[in-house]
C-alpha atoms as a PDB file:
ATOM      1  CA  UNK A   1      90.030  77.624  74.848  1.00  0.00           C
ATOM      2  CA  UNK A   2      89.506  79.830  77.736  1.00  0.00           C
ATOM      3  CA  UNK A   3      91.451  81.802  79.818  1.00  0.00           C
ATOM      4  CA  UNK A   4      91.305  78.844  82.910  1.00  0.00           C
ATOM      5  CA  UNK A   5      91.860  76.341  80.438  1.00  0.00           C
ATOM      6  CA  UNK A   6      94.997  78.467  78.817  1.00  0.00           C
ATOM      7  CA  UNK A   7      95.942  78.784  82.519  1.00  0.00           C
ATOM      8  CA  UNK A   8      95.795  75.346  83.837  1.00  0.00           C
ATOM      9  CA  UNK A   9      97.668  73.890  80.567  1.00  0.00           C
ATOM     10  CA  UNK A  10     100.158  76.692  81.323  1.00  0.00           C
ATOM     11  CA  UNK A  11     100.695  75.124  84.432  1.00  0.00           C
ATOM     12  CA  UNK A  12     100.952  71.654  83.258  1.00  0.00           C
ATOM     13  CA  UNK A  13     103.565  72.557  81.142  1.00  0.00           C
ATOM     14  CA  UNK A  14     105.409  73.947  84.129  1.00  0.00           C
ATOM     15  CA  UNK A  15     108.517  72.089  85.683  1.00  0.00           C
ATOM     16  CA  UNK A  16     107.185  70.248  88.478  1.00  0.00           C
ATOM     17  CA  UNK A  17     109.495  72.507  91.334  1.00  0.00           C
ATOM     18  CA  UNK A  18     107.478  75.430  89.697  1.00  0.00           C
ATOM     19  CA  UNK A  19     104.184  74.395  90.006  1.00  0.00           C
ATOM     20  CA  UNK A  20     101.386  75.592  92.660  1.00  0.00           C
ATOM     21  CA  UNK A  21     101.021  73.169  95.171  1.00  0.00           C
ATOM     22  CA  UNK A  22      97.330  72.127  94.204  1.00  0.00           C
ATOM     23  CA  UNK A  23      96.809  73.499  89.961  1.00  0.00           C
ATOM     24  CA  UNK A  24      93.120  73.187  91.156  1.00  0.00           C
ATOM     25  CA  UNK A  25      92.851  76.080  93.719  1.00  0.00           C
ATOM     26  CA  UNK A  26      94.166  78.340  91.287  1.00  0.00           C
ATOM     27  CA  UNK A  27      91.875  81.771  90.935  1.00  0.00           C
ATOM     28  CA  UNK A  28      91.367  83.435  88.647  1.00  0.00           C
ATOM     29  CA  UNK A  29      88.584  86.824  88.233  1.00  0.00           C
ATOM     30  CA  UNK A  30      88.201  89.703  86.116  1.00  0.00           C
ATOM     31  CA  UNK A  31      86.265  91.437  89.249  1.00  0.00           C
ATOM     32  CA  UNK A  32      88.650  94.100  90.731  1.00  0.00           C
ATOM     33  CA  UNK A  33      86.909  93.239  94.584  1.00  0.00           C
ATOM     34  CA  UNK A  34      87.116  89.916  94.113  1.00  0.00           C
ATOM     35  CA  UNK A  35      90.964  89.750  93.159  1.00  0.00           C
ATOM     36  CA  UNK A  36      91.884  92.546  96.422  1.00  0.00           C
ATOM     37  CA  UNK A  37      89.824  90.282  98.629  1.00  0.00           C
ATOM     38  CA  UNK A  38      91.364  86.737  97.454  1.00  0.00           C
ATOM     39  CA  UNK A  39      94.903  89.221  97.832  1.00  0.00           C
ATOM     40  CA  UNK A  40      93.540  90.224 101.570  1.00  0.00           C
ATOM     41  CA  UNK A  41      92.873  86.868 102.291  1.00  0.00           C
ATOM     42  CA  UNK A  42      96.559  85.676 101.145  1.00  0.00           C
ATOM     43  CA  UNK A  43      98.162  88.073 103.228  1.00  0.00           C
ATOM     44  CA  UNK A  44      96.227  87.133 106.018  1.00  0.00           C
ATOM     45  CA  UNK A  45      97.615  84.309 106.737  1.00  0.00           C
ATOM     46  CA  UNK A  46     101.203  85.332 105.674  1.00  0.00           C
ATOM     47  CA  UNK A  47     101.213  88.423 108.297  1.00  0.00           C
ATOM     48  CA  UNK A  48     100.204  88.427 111.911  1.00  0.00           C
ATOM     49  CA  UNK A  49      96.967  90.567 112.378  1.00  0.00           C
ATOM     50  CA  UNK A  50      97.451  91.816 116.258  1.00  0.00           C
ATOM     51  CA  UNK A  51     100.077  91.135 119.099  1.00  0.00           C
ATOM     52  CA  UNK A  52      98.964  87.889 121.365  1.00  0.00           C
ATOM     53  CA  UNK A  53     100.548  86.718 124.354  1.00  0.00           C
ATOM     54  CA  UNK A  54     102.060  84.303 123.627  1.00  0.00           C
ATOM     55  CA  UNK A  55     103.939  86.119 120.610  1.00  0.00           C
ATOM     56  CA  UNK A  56     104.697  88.788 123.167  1.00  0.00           C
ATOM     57  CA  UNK A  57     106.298  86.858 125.326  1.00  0.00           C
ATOM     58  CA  UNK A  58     108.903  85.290 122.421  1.00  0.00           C
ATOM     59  CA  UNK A  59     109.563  89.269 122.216  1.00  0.00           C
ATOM     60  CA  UNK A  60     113.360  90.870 123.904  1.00  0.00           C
ATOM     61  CA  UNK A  61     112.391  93.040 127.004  1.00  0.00           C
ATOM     62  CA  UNK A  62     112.808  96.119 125.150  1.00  0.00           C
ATOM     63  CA  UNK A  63     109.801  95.169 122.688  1.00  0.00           C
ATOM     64  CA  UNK A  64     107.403  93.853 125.303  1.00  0.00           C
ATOM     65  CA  UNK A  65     107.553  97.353 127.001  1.00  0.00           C
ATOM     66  CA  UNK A  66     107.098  99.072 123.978  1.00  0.00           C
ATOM     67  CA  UNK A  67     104.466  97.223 123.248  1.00  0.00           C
ATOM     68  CA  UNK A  68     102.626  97.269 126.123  1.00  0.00           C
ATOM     69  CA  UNK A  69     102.765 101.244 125.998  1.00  0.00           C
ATOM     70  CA  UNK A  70     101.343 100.923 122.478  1.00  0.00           C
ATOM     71  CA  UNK A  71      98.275  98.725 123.803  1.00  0.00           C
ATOM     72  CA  UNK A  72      98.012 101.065 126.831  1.00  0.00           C
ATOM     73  CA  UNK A  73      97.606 104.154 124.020  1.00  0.00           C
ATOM     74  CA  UNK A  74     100.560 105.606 126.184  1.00  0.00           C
ATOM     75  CA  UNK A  75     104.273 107.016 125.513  1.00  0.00           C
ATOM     76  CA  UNK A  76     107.215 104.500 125.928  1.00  0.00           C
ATOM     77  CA  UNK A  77     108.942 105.935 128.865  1.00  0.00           C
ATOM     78  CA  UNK A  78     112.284 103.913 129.935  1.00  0.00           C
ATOM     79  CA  UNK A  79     112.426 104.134 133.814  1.00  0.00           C
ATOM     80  CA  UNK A  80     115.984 104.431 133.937  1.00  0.00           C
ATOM     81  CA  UNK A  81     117.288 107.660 133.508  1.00  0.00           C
ATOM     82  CA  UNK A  82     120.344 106.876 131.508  1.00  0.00           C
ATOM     83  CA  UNK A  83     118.381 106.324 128.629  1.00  0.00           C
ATOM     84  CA  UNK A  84     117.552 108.450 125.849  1.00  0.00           C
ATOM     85  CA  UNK A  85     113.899 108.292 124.964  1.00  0.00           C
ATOM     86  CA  UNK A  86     113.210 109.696 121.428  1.00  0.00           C
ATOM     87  CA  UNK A  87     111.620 112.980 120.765  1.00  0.00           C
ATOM     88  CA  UNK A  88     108.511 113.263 118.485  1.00  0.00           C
ATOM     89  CA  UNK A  89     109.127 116.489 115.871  1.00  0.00           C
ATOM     90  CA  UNK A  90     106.178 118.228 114.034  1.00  0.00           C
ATOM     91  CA  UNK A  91     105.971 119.853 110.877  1.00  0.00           C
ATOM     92  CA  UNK A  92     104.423 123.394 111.576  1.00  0.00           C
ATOM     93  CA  UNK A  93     102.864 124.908 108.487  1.00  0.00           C
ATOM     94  CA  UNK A  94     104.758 128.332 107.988  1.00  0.00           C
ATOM     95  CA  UNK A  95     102.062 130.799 105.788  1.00  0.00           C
END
């Protein structure tokens, strides 16, 4: 029997509420690319790839400024005084 096989009757044997949603679309590769590109390809459409509008705009005020400074390539800088913005530290290399 081969490994799909061994797979697929695994599955069968599976409680129903345990089961892939489709036993057919079930991958599987001994090519190290192929299983980091079927994993890319998962977590594409688990994770958002960029910032659109319309995601944006479901954002609190804070986050759409931030976020706006981040697509400008610029430094988050609150206009009102009163607030603290955070400082950015380095690491200096002591010889």
């Amino acid at each position: 029997m081969s490994e799909a096989d061994q797979l697929k009757a695994s599955i069968a044997a599976t409680p129903e509420a345990e089961r892939p949603a489709d036993a057919k679309s079930v991958t599987t590769t001994l090519s190290p690319a192929h299983a980091a590109q079927v994993l890319k390809s998962a977590l594409d459409q688990i994770f958002a790839q960029g910032l659109d509008d319309r995601m944006m705009a479901a954002m609190p005020d804070f986050w759409k400024l931030y976020y706006q400074a981040v697509a400008a390539k610029a430094d988050y800088r609150p206009k009102d005084p009163s607030i603290l913005r955070q400082i950015r530290w380095t690491r200096r290399r002591i010889c």
